[in-house]
N, C-alpha and C. Protein backbone atom coordinates (compact mmCIF):
# COMPACT_ATOMS: atom_id res chain seq x y z
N UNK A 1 3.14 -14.41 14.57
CA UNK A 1 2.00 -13.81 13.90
C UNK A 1 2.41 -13.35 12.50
N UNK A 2 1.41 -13.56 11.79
CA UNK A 2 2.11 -13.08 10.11
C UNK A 2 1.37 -11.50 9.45
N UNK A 3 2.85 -11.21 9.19
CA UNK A 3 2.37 -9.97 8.86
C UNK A 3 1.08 -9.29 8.17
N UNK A 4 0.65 -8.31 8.24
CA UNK A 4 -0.58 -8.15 7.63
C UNK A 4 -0.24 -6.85 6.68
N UNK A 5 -0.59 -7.05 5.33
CA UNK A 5 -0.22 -6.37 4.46
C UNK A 5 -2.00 -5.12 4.03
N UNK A 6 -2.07 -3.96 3.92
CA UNK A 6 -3.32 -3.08 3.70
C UNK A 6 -3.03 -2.78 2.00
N UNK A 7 -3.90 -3.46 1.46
CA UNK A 7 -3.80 -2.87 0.02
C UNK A 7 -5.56 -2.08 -0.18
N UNK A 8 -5.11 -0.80 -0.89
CA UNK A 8 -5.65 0.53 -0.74
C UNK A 8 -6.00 0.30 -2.35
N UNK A 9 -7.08 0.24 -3.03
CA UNK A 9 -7.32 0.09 -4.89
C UNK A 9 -8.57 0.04 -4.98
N UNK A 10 -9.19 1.12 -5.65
CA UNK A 10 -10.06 1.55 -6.26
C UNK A 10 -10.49 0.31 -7.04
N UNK A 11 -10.25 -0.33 -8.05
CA UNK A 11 -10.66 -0.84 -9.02
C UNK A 11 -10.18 -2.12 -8.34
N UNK A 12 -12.03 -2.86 -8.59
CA UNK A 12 -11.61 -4.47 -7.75
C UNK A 12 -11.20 -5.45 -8.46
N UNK A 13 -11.03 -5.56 -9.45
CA UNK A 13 -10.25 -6.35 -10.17
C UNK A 13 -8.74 -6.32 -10.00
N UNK A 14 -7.78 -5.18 -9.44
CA UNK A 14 -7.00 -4.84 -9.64
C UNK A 14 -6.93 -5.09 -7.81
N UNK A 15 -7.26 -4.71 -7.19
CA UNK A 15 -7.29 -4.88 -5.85
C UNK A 15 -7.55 -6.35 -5.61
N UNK A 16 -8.26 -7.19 -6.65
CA UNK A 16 -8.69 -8.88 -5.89
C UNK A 16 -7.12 -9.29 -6.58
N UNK A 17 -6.42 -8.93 -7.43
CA UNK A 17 -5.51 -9.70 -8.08
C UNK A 17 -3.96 -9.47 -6.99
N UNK A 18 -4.07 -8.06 -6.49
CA UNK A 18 -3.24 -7.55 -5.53
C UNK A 18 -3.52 -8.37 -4.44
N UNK A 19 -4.23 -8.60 -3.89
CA UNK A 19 -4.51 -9.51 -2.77
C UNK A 19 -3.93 -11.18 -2.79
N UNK A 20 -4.32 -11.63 -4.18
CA UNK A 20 -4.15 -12.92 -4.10
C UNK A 20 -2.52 -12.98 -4.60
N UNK A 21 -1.83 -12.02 -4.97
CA UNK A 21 -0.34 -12.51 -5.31
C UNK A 21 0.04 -11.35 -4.01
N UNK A 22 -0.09 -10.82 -3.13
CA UNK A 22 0.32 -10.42 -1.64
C UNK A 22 0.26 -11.70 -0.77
N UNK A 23 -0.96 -12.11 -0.87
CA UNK A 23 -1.06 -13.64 -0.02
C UNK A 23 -0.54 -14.99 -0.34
N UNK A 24 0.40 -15.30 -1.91
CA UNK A 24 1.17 -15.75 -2.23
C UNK A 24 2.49 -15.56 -1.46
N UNK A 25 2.55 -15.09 -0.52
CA UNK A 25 3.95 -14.62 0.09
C UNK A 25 3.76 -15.44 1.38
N UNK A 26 2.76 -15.52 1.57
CA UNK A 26 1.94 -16.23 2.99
C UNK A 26 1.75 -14.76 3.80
N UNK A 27 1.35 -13.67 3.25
CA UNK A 27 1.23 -12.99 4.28
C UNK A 27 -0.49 -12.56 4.65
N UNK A 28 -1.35 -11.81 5.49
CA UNK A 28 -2.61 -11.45 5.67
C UNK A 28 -2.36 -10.36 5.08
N UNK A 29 -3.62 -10.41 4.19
CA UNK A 29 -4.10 -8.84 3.13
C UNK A 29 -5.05 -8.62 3.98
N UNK A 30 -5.87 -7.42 3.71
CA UNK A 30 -6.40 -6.58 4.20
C UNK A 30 -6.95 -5.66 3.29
N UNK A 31 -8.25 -5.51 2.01
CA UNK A 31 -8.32 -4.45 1.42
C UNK A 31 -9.27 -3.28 1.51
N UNK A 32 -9.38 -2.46 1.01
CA UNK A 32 -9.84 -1.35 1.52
C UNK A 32 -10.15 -0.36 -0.33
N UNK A 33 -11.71 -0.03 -0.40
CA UNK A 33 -11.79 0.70 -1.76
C UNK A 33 -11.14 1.96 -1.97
N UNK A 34 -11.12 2.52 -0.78
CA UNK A 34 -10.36 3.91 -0.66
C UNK A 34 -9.58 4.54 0.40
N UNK A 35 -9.29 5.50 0.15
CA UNK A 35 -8.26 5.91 1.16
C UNK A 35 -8.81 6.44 2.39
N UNK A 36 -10.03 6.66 2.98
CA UNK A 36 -11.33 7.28 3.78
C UNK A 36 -11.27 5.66 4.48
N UNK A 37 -11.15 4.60 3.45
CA UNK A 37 -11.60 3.26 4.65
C UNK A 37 -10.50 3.01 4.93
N UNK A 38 -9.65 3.09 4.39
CA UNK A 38 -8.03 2.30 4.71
C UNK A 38 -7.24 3.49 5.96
N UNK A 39 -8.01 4.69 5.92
CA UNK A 39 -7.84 5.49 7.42
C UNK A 39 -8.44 4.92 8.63
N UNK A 40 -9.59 4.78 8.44
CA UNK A 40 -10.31 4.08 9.69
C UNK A 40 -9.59 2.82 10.03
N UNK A 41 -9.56 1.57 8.54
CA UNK A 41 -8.46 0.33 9.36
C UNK A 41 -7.44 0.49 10.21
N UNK A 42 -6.92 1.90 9.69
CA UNK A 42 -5.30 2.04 10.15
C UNK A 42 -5.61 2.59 12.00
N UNK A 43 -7.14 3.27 11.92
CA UNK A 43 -6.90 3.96 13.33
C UNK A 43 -7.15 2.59 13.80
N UNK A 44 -7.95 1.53 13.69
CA UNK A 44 -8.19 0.62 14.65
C UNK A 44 -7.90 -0.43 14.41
N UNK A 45 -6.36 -0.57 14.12
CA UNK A 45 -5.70 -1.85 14.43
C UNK A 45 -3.89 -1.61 14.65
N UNK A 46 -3.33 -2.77 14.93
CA UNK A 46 -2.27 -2.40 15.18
C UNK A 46 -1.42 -3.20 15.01
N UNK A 47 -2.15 -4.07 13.83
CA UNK A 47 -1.45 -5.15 12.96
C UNK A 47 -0.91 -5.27 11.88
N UNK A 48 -0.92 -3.40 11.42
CA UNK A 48 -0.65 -3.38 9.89
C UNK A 48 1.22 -3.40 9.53
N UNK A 49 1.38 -3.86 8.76
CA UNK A 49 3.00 -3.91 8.73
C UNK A 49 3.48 -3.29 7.55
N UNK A 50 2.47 -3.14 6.31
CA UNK A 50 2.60 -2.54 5.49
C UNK A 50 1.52 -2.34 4.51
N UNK A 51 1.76 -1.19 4.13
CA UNK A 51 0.31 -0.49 3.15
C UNK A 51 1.06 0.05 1.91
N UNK A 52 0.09 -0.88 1.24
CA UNK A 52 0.17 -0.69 -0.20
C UNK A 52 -0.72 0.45 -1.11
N UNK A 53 -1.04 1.48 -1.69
CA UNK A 53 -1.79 2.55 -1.86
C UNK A 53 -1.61 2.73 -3.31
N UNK A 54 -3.17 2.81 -4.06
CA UNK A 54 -3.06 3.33 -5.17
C UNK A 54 -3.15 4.65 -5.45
N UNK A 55 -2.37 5.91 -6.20
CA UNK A 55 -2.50 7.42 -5.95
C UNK A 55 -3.77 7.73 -6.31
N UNK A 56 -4.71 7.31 -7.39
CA UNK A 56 -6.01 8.36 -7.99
C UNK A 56 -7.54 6.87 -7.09
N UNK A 57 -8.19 7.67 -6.59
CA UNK A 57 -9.18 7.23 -5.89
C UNK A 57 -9.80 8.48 -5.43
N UNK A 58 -11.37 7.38 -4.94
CA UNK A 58 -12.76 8.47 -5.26
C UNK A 58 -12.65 8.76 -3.40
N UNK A 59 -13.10 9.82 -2.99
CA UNK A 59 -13.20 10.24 -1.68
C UNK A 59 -12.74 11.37 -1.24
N UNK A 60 -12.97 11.73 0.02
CA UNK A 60 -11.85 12.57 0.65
C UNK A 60 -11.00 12.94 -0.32
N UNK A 61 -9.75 12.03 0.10
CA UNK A 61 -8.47 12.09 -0.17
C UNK A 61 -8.01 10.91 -0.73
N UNK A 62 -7.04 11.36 -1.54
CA UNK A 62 -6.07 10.10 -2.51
C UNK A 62 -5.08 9.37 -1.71
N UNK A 63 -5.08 8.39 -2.44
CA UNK A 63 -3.77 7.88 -2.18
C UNK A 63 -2.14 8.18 -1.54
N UNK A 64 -2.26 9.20 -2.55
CA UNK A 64 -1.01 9.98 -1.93
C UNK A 64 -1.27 11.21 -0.66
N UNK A 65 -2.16 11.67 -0.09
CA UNK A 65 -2.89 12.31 0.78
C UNK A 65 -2.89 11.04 1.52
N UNK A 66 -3.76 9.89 1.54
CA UNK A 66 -3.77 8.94 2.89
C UNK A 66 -2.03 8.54 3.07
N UNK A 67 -1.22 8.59 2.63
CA UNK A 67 0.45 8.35 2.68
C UNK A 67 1.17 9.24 2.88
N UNK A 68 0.33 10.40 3.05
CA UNK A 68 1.17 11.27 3.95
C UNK A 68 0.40 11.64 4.99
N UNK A 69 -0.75 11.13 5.43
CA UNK A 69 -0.83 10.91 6.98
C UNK A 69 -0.82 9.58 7.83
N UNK A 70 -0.03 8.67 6.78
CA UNK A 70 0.15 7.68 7.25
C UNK A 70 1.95 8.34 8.07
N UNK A 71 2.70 8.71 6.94
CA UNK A 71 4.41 9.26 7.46
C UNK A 71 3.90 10.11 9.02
N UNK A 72 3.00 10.81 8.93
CA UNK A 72 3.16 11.81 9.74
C UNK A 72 2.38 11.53 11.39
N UNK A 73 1.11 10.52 11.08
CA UNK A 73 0.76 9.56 12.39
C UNK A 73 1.68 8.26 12.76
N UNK A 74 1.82 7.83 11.81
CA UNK A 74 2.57 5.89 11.67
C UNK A 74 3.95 6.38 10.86
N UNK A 75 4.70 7.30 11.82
CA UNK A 75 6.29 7.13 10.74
C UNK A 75 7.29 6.21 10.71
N UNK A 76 6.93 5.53 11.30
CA UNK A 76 7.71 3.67 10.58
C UNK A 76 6.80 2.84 10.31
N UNK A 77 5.62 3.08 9.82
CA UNK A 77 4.82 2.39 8.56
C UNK A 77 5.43 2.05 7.75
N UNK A 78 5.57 1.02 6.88
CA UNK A 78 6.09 1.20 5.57
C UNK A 78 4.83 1.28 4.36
N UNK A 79 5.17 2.25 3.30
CA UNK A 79 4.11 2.24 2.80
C UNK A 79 4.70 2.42 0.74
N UNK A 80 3.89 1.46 0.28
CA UNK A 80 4.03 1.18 -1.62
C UNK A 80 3.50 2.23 -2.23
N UNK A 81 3.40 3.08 -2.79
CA UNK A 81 2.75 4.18 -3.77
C UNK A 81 2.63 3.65 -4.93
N UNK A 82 1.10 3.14 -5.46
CA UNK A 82 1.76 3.38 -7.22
C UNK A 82 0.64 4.06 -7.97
N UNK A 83 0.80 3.94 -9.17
CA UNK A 83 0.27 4.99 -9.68
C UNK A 83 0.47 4.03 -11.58
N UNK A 84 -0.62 4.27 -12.18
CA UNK A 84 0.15 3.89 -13.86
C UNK A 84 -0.09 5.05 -14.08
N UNK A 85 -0.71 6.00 -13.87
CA UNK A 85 -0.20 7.51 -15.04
C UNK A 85 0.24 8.63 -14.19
N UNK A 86 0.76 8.23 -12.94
CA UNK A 86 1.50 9.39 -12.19
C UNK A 86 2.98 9.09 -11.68
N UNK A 87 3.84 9.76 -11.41
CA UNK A 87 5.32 9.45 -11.01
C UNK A 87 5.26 10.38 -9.76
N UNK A 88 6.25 9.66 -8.82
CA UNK A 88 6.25 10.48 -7.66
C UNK A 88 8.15 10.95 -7.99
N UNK A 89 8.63 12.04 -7.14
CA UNK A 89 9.96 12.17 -7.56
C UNK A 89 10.62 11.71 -6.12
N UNK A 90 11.54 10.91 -6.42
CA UNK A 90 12.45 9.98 -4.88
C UNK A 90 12.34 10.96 -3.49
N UNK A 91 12.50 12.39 -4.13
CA UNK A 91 13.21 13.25 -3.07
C UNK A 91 11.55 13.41 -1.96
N UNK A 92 10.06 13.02 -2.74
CA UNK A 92 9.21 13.07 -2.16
C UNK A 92 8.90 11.66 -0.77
N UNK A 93 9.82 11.01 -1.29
CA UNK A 93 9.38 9.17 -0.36
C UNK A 93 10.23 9.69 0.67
N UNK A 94 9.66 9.40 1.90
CA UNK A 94 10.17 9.16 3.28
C UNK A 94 11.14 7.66 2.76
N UNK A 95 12.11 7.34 3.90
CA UNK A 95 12.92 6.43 3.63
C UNK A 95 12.36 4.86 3.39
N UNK A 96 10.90 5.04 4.31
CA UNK A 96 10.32 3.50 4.85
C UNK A 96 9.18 3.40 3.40
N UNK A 97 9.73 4.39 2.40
CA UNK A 97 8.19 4.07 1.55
C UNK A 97 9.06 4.05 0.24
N UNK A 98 8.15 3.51 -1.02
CA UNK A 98 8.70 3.64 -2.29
C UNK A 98 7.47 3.96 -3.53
N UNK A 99 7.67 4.07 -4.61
CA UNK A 99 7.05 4.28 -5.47
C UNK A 99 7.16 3.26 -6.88
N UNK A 100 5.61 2.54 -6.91
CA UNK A 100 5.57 1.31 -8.02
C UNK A 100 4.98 1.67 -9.20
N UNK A 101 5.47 1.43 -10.32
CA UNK A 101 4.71 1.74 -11.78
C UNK A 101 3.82 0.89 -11.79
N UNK A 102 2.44 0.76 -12.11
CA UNK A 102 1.76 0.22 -12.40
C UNK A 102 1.97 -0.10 -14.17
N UNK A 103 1.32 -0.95 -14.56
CA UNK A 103 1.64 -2.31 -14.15
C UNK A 103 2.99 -2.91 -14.01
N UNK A 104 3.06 -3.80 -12.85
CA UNK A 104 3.94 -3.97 -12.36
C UNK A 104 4.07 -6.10 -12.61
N UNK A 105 5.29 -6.25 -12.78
CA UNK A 105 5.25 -7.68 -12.68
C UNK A 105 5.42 -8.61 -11.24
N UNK A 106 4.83 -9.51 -11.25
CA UNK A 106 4.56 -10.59 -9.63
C UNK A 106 6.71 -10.73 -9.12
N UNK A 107 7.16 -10.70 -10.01
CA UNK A 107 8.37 -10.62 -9.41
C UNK A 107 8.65 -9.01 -8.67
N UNK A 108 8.22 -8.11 -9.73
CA UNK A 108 8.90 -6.57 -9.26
C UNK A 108 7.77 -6.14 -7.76
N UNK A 109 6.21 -6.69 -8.02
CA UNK A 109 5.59 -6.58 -6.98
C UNK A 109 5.95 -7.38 -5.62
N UNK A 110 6.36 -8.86 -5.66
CA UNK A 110 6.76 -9.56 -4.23
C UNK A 110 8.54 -8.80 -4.08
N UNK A 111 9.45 -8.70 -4.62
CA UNK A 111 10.66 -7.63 -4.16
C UNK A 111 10.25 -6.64 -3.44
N UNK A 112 8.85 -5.65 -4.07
CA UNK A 112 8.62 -4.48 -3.34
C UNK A 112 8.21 -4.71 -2.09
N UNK A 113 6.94 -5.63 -1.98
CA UNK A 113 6.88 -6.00 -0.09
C UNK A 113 7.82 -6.56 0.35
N UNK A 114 8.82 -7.70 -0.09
CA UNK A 114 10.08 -8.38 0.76
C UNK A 114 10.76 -7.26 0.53
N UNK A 115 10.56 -5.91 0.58
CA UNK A 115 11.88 -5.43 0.92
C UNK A 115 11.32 -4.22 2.17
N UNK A 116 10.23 -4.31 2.64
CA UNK A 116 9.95 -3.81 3.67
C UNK A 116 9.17 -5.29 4.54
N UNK A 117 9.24 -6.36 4.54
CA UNK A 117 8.56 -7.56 5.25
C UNK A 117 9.45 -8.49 4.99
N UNK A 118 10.75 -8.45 5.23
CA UNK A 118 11.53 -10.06 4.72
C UNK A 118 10.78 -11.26 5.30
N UNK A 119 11.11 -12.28 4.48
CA UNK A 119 10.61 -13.63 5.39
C UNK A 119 11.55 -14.06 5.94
């Protein structure tokens, strides 16, 4: 079965482009406008292998709020943080998660999932 990757992005341009170079890997995307829907995917399935999350989004809760109840329900989730005008500091990432600058290049973005999804 091939992994299924949850990318979490507000802005669909930025979320359709995340999708189609995630599924360049051969893996199943999965997207979600905010962090309120990408909670509900997460309660009802059990296919996710890794979630990708943008920090500033409209709802509830952000990005970084849905990724820390992802650590604290799903703590071997692996999960991407990024952010273009926010920095997270290392000592904040659980071991299984990391933090991406937006914008990011198709090389620095497929390293970041092959290094929680090898093929």
């Amino acid at each position: 079965m091939c992994p299924t990757v949850l990318v979490v992005e507000d802005d669909e341009i930025l979320r359709s482009l995340l999708v189609e170079a995630i599924s360049l890997l051969g893996l199943t995307v999965i997207d979600c406008v905010s962090a309120d829907d990408a909670l509900c995917v997460l309660e009802g399935s059990t296919s996710i292998s890794l979630v990708m999350t943008d920090v500033c989004m409209p709802g509830s809760m952000d990005g970084l709020d849905l990724a820390k109840v992802i650590w604290s329900r799903w703590p071997r989730l692996p999960v991407i943080v990024t952010s273009g005008d926010r920095s997270i500091p290392d000592g904040l990432m659980p071991v299984n998660a990391m933090f991406l600058r937006k914008p990011s290049s198709l090389d620095v973005l497929h390293m970041a999932v092959r290094k929680y999804l090898p093929a």
